[in-house]
N, C-alpha and C. Protein backbone atom coordinates (compact mmCIF):
# COMPACT_ATOMS: atom_id res chain seq x y z
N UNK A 1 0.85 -1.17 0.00
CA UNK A 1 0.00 0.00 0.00
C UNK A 1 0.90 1.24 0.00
N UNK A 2 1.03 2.06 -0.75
CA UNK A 2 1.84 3.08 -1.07
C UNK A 2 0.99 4.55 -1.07
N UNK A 3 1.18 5.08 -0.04
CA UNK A 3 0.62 6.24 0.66
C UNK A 3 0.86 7.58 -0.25
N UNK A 4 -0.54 8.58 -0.67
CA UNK A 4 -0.09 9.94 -1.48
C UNK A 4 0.84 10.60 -0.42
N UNK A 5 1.62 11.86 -1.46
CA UNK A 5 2.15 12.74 -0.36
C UNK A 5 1.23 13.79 0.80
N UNK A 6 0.17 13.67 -0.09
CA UNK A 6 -1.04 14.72 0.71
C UNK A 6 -1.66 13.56 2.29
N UNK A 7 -1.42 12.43 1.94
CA UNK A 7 -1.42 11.25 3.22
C UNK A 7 -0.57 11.28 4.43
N UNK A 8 0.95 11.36 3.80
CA UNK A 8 2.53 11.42 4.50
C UNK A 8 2.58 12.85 5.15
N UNK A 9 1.96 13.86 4.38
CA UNK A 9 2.03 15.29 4.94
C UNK A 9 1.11 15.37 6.37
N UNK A 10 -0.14 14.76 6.20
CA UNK A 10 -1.16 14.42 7.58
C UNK A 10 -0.67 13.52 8.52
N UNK A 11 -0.17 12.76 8.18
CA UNK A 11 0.26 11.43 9.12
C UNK A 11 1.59 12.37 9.90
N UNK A 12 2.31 13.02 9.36
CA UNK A 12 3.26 14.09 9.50
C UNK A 12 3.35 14.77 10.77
N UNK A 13 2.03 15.57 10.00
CA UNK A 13 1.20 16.80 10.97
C UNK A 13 0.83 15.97 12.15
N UNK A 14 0.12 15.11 12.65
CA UNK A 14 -0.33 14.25 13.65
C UNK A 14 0.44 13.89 14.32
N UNK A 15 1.83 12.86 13.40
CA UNK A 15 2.54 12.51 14.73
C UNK A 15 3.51 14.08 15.55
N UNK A 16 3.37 15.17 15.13
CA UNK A 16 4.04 15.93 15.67
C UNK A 16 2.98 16.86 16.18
N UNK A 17 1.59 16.65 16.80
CA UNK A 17 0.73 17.56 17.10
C UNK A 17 0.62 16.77 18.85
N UNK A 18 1.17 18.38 19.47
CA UNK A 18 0.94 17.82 20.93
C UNK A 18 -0.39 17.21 21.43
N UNK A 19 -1.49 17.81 20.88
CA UNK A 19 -3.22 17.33 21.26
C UNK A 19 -2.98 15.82 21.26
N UNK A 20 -2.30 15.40 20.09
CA UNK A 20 -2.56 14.22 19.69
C UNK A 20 -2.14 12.81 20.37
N UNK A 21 -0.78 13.54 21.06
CA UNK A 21 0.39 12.50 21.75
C UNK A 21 0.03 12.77 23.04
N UNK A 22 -1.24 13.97 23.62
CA UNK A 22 -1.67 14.17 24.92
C UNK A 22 -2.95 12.90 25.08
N UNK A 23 -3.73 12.47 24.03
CA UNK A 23 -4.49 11.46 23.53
C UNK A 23 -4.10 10.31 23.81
N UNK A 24 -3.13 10.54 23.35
CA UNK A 24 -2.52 8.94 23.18
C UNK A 24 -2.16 8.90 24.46
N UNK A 25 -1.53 9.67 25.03
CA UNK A 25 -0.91 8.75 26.81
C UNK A 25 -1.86 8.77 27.80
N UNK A 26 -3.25 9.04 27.28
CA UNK A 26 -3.93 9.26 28.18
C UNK A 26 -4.88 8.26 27.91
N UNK A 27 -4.88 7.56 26.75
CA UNK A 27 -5.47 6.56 26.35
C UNK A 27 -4.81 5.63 26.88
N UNK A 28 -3.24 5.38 26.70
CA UNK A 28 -2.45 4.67 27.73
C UNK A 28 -2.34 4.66 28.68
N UNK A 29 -2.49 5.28 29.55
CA UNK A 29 -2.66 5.67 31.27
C UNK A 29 -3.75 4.76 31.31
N UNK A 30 -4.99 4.51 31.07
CA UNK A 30 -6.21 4.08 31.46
C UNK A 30 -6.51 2.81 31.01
N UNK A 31 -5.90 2.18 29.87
CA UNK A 31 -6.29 1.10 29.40
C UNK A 31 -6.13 -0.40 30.09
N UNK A 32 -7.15 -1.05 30.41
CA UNK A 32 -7.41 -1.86 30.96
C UNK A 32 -6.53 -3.20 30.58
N UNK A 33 -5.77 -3.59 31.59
CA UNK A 33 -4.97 -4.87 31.16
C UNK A 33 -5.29 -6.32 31.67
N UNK A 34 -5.86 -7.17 31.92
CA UNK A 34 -6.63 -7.65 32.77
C UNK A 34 -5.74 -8.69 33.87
N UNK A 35 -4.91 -9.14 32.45
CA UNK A 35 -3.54 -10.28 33.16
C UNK A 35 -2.53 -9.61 33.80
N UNK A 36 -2.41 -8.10 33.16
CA UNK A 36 -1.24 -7.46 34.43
C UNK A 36 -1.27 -7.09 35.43
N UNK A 37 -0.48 -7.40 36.84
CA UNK A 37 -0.25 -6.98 37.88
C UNK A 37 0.95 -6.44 38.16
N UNK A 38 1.34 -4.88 38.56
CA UNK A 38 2.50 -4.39 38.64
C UNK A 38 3.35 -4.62 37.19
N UNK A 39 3.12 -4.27 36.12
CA UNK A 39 3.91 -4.48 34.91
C UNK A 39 3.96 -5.83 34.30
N UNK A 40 3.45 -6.79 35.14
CA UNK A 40 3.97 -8.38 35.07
C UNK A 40 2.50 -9.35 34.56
N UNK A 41 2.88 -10.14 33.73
CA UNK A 41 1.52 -11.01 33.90
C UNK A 41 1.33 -11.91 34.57
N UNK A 42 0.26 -11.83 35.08
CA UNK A 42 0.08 -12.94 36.54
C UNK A 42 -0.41 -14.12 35.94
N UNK A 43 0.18 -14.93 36.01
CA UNK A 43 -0.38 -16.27 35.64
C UNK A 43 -1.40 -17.12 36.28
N UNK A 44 -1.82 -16.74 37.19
CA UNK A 44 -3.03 -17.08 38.25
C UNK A 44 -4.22 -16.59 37.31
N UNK A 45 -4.29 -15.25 36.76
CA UNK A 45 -4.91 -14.72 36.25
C UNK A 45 -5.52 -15.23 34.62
N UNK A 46 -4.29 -15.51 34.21
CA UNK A 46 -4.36 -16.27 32.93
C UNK A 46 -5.33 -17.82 32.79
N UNK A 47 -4.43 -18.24 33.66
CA UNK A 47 -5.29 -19.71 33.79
C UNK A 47 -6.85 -19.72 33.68
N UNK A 48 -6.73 -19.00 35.06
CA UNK A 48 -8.23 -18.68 35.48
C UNK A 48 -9.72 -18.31 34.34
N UNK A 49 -8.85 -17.24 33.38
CA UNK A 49 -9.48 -17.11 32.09
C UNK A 49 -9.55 -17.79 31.42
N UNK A 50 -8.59 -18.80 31.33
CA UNK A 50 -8.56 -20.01 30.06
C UNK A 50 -9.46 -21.02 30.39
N UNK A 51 -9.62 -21.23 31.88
CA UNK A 51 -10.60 -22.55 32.67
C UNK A 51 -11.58 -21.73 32.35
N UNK A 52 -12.22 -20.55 32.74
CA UNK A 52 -13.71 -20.40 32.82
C UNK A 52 -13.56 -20.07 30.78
N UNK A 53 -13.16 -19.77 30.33
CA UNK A 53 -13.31 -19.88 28.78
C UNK A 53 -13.74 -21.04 28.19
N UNK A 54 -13.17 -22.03 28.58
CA UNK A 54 -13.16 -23.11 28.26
C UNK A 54 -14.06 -23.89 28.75
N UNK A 55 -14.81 -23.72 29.97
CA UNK A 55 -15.89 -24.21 30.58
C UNK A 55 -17.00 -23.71 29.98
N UNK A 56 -17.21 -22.15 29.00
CA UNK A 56 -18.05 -21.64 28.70
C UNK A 56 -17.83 -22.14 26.74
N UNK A 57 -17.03 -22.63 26.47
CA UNK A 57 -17.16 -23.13 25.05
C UNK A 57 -17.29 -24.41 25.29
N UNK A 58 -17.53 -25.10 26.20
CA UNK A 58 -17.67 -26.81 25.88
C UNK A 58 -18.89 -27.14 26.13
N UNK A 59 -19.48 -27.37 25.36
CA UNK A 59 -20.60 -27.86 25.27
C UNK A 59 -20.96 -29.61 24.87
N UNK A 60 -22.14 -30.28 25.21
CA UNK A 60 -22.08 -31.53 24.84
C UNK A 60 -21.93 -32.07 23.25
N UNK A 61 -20.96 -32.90 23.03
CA UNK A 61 -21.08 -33.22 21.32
C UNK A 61 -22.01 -34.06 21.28
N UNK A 62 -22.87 -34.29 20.11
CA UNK A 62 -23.62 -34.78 19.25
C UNK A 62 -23.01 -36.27 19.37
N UNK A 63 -24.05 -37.13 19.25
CA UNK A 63 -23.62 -38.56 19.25
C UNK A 63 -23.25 -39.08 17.47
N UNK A 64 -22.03 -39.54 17.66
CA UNK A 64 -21.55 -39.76 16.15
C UNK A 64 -22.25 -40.91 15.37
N UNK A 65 -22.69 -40.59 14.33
CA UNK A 65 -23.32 -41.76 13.12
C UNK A 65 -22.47 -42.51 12.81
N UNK A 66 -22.79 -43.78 12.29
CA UNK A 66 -21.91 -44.53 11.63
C UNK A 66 -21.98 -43.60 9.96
N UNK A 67 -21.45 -43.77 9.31
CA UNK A 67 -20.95 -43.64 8.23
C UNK A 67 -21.03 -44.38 6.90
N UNK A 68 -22.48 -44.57 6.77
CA UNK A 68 -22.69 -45.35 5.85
C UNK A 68 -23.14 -45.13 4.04
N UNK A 69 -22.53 -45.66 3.80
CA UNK A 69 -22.58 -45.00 1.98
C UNK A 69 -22.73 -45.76 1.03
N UNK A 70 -23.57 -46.24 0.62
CA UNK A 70 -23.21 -47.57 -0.47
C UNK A 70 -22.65 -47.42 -2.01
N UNK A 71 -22.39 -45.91 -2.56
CA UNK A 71 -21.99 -45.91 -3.67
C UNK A 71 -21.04 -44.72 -3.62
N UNK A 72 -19.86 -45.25 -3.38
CA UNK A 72 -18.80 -44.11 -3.56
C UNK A 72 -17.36 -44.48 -4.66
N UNK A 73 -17.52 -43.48 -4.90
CA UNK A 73 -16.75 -43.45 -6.25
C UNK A 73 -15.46 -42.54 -6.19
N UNK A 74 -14.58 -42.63 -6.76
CA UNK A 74 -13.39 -41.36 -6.49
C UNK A 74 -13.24 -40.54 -8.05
């Protein structure tokens, strides 16, 4: 994907507009991490999500058919 110059000139303007980089760390300040504790990922945390994930996608399977075909051809 090869960007106009009237694109490169905005993208430009933005990354050098204080409003913009006041946005951004403030969007970073707040954003919710769920596995981090103190900078670190807690692995207590992880698990925990993967068991109740996984308890909430398993559902009962379907009882399997036999497989029966009397005319197959390749």
């Amino acid at each position: 994907m090869t960007l106009t110059d009237e694109e490169l000139t905005e993208i430009r303007a933005l990354a050098a507009s204080e409003t913009m980089r006041a946005d951004s760390d403030r969007l970073r300040e707040t954003r919710y991490t769920p596995f981090m504790v103190n900078e670190e990922v807690d692995r207590d945390r992880v698990i925990e999500f993967l068991t109740e994930y996984n308890e909430f996608l398993n559902h009962p399977l379907k009882p399997q058919r036999p497989f029966i075909e009397k005319d197959m051809r390749l």
